[in-house]
PDB file of N, CA and C in Angstrom:
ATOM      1  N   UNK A   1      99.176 -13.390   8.052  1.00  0.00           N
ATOM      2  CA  UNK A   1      99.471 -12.095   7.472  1.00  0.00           C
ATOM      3  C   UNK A   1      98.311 -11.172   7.804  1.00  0.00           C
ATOM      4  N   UNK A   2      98.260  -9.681   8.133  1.00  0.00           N
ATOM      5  CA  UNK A   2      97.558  -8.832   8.564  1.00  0.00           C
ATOM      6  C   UNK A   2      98.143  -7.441   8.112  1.00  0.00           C
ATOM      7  N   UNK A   3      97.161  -6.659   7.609  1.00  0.00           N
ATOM      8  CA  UNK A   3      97.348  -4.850   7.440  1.00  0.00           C
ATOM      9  C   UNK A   3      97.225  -4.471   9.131  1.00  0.00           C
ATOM     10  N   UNK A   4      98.485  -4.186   9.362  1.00  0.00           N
ATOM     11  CA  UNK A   4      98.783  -2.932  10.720  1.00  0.00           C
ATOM     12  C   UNK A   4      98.674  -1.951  10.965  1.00  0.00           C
ATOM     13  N   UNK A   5      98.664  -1.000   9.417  1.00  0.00           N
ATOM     14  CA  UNK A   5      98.175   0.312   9.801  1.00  0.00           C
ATOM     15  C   UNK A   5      97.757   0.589   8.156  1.00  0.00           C
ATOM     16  N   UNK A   6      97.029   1.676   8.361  1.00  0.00           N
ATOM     17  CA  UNK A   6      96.367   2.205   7.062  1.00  0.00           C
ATOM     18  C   UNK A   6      96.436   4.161   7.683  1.00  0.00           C
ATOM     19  N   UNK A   7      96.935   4.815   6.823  1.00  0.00           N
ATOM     20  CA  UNK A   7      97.174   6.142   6.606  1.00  0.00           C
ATOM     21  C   UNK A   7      96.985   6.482   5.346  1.00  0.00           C
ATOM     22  N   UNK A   8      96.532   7.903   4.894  1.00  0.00           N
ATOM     23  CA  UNK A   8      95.273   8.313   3.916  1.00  0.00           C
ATOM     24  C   UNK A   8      96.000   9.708   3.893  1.00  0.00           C
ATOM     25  N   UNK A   9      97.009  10.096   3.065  1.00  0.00           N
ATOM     26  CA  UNK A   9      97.587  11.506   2.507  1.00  0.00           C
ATOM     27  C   UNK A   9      96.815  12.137   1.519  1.00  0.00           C
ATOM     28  N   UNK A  10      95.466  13.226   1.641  1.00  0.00           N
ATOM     29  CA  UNK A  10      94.925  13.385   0.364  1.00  0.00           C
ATOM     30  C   UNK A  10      95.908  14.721  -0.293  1.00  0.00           C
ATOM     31  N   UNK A  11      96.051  14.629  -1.483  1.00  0.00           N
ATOM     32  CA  UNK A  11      96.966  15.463  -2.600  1.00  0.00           C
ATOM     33  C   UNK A  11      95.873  16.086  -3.358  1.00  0.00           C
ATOM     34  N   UNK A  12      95.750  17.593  -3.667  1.00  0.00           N
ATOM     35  CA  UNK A  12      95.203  18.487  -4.567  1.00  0.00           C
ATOM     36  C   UNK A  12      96.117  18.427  -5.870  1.00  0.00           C
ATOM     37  N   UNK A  13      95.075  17.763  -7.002  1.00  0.00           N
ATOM     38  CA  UNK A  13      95.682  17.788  -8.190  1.00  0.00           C
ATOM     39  C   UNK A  13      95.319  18.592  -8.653  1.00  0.00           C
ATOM     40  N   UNK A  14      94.243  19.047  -8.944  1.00  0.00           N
ATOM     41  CA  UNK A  14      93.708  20.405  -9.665  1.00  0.00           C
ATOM     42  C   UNK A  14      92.647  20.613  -9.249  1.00  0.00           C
ATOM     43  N   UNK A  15      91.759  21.647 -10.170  1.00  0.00           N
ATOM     44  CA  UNK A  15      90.670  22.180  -9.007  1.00  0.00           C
ATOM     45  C   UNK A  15      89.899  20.998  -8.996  1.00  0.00           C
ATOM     46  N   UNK A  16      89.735  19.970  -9.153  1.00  0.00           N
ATOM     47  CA  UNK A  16      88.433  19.078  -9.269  1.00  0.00           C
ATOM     48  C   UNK A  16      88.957  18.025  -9.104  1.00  0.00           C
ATOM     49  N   UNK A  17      90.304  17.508  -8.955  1.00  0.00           N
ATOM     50  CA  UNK A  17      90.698  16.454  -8.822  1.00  0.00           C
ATOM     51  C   UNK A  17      91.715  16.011  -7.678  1.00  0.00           C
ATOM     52  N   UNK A  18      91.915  15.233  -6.977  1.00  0.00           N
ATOM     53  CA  UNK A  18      92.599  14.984  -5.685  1.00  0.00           C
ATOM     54  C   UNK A  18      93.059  13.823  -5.672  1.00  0.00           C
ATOM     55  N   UNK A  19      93.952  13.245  -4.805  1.00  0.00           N
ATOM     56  CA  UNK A  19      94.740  12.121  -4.829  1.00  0.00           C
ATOM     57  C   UNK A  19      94.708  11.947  -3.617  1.00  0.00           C
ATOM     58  N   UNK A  20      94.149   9.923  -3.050  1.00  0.00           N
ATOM     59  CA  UNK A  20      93.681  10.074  -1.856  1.00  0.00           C
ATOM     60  C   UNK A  20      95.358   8.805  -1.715  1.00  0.00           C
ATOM     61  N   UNK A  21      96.580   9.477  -1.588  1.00  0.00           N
ATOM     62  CA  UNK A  21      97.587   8.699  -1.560  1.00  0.00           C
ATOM     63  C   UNK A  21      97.283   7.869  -0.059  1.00  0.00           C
ATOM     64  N   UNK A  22      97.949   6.594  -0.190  1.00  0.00           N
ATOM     65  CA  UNK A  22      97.400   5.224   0.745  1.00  0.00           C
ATOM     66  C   UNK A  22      98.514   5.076   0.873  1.00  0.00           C
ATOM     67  N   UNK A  23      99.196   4.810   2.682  1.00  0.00           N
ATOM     68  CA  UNK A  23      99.732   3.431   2.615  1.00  0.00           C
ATOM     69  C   UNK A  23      99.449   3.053   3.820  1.00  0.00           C
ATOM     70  N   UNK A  24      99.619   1.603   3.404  1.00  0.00           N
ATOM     71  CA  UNK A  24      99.141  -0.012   3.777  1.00  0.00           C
ATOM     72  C   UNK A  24     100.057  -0.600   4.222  1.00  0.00           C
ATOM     73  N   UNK A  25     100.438  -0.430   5.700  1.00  0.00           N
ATOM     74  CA  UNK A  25     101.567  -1.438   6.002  1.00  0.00           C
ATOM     75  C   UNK A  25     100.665  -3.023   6.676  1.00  0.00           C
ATOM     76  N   UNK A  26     101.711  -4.157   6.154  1.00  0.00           N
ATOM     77  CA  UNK A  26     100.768  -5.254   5.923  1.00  0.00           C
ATOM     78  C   UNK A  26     102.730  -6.423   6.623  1.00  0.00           C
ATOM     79  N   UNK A  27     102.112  -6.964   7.283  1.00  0.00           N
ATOM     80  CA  UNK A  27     102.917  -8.294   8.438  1.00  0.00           C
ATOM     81  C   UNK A  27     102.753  -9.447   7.571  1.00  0.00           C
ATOM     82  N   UNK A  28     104.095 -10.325   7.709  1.00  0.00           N
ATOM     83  CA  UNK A  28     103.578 -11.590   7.222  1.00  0.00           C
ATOM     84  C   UNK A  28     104.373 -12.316   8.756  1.00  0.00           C
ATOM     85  N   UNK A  29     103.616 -13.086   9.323  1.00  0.00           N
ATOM     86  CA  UNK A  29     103.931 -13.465  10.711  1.00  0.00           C
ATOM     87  C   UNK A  29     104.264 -14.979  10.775  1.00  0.00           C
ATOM     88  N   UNK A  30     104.341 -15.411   8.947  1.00  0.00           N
ATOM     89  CA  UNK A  30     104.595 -17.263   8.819  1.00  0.00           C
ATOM     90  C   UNK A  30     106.499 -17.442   9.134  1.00  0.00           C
ATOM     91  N   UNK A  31     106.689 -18.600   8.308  1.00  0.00           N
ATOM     92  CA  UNK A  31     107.929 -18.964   8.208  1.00  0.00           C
ATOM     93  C   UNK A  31     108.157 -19.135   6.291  1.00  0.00           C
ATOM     94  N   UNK A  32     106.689 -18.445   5.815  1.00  0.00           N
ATOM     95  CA  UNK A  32     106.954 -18.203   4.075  1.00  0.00           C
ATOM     96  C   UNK A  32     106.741 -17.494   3.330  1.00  0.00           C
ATOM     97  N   UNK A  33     107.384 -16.779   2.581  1.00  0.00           N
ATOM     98  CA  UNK A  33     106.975 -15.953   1.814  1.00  0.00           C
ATOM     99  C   UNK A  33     105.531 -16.170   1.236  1.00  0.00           C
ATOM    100  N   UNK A  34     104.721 -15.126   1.547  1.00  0.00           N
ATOM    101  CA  UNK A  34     103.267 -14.882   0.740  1.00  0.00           C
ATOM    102  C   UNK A  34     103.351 -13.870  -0.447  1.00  0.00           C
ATOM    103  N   UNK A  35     102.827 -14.304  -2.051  1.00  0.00           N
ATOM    104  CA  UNK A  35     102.072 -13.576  -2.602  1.00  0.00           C
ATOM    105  C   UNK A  35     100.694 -13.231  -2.057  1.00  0.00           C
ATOM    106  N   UNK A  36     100.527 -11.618  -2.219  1.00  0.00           N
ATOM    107  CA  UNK A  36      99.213 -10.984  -1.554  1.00  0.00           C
ATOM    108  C   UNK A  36      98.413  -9.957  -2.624  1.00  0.00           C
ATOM    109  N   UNK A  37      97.166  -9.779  -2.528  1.00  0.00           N
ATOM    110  CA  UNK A  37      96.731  -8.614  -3.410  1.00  0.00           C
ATOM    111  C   UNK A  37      96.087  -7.810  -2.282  1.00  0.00           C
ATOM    112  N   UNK A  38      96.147  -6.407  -3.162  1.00  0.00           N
ATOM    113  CA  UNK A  38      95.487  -5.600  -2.006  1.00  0.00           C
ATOM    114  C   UNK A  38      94.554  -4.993  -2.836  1.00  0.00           C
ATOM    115  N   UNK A  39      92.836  -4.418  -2.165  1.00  0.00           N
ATOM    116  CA  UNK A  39      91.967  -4.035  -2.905  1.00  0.00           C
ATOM    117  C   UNK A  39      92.002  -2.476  -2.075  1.00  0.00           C
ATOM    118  N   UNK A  40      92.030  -1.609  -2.573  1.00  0.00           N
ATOM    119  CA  UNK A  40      91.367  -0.127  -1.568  1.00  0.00           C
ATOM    120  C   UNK A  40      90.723   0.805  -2.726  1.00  0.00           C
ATOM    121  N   UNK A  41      89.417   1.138  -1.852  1.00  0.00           N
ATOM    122  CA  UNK A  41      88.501   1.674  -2.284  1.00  0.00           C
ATOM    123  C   UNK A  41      88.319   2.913  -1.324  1.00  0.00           C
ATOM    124  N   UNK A  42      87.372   3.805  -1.969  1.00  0.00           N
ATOM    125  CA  UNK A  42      86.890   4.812  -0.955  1.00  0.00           C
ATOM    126  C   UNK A  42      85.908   5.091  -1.377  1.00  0.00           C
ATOM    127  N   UNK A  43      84.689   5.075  -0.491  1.00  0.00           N
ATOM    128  CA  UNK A  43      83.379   5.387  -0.465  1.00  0.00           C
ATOM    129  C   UNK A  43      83.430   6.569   0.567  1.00  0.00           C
ATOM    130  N   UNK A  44      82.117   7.368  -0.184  1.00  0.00           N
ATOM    131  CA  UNK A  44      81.552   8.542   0.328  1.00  0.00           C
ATOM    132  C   UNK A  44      80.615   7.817   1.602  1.00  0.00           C
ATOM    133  N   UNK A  45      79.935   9.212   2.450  1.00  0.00           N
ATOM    134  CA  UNK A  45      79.298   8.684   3.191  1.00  0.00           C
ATOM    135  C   UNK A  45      77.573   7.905   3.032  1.00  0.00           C
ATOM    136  N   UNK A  46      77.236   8.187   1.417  1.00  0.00           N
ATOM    137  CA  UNK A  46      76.338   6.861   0.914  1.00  0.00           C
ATOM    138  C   UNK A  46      77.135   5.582   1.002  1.00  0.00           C
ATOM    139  N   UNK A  47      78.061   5.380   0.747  1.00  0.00           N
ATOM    140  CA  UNK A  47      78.945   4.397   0.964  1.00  0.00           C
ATOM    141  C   UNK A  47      79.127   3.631  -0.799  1.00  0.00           C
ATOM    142  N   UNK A  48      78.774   4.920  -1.620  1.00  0.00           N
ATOM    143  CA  UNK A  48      79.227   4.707  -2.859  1.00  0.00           C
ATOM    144  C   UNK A  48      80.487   4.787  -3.172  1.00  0.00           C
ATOM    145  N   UNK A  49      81.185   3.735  -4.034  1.00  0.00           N
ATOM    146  CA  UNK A  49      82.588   3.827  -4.240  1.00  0.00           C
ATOM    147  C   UNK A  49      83.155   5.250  -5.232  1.00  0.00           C
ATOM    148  N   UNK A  50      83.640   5.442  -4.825  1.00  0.00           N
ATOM    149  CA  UNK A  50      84.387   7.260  -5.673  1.00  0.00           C
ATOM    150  C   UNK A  50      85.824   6.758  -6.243  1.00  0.00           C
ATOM    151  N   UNK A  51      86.579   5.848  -6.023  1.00  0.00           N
ATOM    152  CA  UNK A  51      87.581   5.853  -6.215  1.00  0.00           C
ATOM    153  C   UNK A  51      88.123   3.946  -5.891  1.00  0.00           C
ATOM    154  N   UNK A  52      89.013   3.555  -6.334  1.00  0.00           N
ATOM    155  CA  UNK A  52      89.372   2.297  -6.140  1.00  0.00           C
ATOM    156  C   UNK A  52      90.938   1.976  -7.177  1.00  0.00           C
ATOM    157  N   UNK A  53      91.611   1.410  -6.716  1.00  0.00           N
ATOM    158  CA  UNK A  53      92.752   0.603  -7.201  1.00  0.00           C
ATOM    159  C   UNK A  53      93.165  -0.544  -6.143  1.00  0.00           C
ATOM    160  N   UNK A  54      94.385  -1.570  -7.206  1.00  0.00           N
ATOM    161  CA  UNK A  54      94.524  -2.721  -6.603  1.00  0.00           C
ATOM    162  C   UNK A  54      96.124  -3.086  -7.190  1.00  0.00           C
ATOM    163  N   UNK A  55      96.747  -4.098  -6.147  1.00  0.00           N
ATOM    164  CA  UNK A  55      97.760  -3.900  -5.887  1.00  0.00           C
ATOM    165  C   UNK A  55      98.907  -5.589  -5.628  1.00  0.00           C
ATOM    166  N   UNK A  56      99.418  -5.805  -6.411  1.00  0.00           N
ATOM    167  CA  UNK A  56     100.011  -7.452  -6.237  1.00  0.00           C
ATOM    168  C   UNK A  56     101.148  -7.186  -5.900  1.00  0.00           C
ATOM    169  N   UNK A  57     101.541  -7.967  -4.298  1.00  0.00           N
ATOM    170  CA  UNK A  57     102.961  -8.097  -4.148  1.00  0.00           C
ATOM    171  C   UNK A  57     103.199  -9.207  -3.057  1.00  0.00           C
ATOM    172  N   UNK A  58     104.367  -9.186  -2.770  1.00  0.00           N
ATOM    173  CA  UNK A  58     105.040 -10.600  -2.221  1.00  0.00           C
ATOM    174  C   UNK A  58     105.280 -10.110  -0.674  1.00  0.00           C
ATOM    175  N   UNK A  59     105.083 -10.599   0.391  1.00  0.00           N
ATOM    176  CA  UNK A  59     105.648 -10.246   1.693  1.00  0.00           C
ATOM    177  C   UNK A  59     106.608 -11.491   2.046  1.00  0.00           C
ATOM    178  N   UNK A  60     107.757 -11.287   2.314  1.00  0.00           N
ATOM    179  CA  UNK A  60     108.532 -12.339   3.045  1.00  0.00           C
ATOM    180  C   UNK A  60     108.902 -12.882   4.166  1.00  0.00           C
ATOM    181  N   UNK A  61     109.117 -13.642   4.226  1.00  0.00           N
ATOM    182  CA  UNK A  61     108.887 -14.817   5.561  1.00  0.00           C
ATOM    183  C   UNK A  61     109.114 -13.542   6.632  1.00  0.00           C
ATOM    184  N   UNK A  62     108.309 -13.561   8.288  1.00  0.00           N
ATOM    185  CA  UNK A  62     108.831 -12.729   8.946  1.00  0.00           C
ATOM    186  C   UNK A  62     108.417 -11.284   8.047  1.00  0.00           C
ATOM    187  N   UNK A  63     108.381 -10.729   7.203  1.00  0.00           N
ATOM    188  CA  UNK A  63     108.801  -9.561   6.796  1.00  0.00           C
ATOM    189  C   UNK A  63     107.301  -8.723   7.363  1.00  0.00           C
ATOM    190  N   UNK A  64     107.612  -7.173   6.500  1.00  0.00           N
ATOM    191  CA  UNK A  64     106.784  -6.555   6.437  1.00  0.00           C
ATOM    192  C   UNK A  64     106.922  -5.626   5.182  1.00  0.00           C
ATOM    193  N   UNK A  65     105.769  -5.334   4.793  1.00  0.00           N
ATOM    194  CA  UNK A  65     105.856  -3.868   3.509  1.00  0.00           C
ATOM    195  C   UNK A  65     104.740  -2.759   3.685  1.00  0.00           C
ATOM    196  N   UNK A  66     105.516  -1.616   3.406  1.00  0.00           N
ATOM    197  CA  UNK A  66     104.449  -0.825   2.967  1.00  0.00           C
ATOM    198  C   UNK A  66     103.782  -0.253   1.652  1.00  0.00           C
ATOM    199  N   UNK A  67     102.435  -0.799   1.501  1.00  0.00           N
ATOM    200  CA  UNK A  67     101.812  -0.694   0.141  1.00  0.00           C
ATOM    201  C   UNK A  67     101.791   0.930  -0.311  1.00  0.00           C
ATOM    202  N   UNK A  68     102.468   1.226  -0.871  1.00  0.00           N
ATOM    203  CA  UNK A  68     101.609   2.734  -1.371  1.00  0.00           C
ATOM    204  C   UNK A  68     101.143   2.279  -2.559  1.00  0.00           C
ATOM    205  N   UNK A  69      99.661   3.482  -2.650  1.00  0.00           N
ATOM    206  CA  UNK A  69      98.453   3.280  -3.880  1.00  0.00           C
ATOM    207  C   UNK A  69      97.897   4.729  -3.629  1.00  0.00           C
ATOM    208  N   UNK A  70      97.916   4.878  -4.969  1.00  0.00           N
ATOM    209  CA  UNK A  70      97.414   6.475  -5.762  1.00  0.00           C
ATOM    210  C   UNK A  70      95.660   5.964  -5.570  1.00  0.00           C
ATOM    211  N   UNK A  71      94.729   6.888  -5.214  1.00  0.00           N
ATOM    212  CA  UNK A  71      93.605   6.487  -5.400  1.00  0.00           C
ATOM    213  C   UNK A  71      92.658   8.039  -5.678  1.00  0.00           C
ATOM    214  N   UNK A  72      92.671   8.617  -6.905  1.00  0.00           N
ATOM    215  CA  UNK A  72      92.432   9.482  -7.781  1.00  0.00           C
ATOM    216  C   UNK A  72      90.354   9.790  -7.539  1.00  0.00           C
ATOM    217  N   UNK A  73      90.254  10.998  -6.936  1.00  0.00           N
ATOM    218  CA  UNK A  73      88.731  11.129  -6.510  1.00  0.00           C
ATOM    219  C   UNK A  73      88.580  12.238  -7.615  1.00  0.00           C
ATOM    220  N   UNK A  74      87.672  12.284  -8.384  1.00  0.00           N
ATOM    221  CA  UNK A  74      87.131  13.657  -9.187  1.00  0.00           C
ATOM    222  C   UNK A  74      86.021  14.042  -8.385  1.00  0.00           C
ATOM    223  N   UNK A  75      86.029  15.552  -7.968  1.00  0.00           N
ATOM    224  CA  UNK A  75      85.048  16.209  -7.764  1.00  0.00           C
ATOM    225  C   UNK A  75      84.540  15.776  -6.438  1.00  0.00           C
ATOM    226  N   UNK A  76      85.657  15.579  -5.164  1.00  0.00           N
ATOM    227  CA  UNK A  76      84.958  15.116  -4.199  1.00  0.00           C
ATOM    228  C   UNK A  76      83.911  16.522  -3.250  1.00  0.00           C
ATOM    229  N   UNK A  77      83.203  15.951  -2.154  1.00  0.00           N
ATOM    230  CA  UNK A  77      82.497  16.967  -1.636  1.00  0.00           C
ATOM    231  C   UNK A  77      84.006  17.593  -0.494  1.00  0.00           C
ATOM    232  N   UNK A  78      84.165  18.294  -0.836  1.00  0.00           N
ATOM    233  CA  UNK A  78      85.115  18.825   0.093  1.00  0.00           C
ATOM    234  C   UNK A  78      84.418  19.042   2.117  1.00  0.00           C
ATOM    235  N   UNK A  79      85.716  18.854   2.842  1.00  0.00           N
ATOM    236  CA  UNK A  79      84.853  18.410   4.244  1.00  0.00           C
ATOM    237  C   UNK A  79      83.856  17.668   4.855  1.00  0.00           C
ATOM    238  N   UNK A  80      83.305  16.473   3.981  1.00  0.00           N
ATOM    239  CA  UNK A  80      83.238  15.601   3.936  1.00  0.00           C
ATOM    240  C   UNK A  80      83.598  14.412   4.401  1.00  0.00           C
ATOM    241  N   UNK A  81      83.234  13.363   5.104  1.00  0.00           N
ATOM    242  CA  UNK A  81      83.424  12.323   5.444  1.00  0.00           C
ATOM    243  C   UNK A  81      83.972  11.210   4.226  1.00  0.00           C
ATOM    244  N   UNK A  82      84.901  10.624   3.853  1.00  0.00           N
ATOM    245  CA  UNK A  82      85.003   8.686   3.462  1.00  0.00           C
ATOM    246  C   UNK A  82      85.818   8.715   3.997  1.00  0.00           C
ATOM    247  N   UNK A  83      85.379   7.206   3.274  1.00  0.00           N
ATOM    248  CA  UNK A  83      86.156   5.772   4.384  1.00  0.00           C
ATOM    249  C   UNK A  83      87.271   5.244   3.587  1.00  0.00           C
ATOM    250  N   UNK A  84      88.328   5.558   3.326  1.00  0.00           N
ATOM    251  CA  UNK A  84      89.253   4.204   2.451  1.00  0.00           C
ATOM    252  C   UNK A  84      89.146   2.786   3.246  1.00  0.00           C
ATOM    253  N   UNK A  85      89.062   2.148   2.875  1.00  0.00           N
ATOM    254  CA  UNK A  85      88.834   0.708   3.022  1.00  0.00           C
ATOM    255  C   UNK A  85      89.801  -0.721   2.236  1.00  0.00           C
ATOM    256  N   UNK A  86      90.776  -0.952   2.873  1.00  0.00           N
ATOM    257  CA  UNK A  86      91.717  -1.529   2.190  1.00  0.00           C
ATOM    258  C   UNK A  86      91.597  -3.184   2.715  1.00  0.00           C
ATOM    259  N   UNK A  87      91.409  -4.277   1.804  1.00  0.00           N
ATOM    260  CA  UNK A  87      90.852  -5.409   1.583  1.00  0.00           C
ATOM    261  C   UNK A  87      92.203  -6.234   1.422  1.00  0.00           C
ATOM    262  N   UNK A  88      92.457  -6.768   2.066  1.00  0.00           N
ATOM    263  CA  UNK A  88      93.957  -7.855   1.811  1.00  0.00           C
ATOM    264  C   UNK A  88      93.480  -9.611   1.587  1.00  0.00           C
ATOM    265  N   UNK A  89      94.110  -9.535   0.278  1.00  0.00           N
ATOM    266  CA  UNK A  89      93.790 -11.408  -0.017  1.00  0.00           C
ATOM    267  C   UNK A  89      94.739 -12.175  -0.282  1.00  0.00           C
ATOM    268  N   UNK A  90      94.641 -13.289   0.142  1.00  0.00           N
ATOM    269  CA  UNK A  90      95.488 -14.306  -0.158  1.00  0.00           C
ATOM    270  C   UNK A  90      95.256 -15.668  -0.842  1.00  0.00           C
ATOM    271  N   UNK A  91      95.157 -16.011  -2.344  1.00  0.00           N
ATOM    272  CA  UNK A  91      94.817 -17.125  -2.851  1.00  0.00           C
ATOM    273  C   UNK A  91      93.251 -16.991  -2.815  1.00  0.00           C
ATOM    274  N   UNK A  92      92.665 -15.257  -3.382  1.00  0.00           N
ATOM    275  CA  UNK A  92      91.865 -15.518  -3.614  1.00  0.00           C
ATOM    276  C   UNK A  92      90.682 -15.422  -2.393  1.00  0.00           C
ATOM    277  N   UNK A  93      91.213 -15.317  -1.214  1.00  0.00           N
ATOM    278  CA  UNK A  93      90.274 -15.305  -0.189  1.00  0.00           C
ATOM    279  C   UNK A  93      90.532 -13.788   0.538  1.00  0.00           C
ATOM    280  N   UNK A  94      89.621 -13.117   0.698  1.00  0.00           N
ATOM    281  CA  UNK A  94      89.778 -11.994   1.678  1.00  0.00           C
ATOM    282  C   UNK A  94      90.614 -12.378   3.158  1.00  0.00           C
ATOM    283  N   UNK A  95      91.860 -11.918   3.911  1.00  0.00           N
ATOM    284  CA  UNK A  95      92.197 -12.728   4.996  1.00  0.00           C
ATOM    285  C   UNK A  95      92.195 -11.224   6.258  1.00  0.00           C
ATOM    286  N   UNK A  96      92.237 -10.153   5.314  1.00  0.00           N
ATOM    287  CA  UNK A  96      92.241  -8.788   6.709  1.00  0.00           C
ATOM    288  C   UNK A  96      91.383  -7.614   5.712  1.00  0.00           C
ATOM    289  N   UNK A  97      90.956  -6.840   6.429  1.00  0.00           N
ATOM    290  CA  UNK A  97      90.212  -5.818   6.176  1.00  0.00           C
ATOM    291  C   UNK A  97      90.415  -4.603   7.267  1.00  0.00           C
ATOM    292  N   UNK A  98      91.008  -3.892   6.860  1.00  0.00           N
ATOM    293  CA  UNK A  98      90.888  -2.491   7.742  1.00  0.00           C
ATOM    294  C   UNK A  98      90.993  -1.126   6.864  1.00  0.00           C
ATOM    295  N   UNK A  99      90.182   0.022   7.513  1.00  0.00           N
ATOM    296  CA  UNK A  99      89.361   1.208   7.106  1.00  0.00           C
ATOM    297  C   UNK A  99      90.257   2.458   7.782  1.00  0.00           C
ATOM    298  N   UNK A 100      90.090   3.705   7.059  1.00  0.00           N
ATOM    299  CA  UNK A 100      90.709   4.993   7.330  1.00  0.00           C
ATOM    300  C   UNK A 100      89.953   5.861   6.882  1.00  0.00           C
ATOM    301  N   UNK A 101      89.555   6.430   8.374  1.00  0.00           N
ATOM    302  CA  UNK A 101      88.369   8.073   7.840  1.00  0.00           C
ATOM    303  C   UNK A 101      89.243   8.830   7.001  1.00  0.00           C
ATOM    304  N   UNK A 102      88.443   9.587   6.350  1.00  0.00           N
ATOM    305  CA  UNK A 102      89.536  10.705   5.129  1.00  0.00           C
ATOM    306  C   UNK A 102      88.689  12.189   4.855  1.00  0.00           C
ATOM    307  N   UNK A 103      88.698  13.137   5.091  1.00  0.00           N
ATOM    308  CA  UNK A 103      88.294  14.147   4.832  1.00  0.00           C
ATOM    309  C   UNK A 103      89.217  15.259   3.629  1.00  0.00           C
ATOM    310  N   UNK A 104      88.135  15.553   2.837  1.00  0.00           N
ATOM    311  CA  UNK A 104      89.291  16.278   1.445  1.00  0.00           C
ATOM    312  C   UNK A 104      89.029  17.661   2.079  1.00  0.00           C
ATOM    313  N   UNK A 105      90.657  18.300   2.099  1.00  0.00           N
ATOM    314  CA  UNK A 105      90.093  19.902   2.954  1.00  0.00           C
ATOM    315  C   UNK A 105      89.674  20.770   1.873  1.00  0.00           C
ATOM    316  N   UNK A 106      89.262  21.418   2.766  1.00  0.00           N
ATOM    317  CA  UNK A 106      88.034  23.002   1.939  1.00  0.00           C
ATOM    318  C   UNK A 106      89.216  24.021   1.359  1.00  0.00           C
TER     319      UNK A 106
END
């Protein structure tokens, strides 16, 4: 199982608050259904976390899904550089990791 693509929709909630909407399309390439969790975070360019949620679901044999996840930034630096960073596990073990630049517009 592997994340294939990662795309980063940021949403203006109000003046100070933004929504860095995620999705996570994620392969399961066995012959069995996997339970999976997904971790995504977004760090600024200190590489401090600003934002994070997490995510439990099932991929089926062959299948594929796409994760969407709300990931809520207060007060980001607008034009600005992060990274969402979305962490895929299975039983507990990290098994894929892949990242999406994100800029909040001015």
């Amino acid at each position: 199982m592997k994340i294939t693509d990662v795309k980063v929709f940021p949403e203006k909630k109000t003046a100070d608050v933004w929504d860095a909407v995620t999705d996570t399309e994620i392969v399961n390439v066995t012959g069995s259904d996997i339970a999976a969790h997904l971790v995504t975070r977004l760090t600024d360019a200190n590489e401090n976390v600003v934002g994070k949620t997490e995510t439990d679901f099932t991929v089926k044999a062959g299948g594929k899904v796409l994760v969407k996840q709300s990931v809520l930034t207060y007060s980001p630096m607008l034009g600005e550089m992060y990274v969402m960073s979305c962490a895929l596990f299975v039983n507990g073990a990290e098994i894929c990791r892949q990242s999406a630049a994100l800029k909040f517009p001015r």
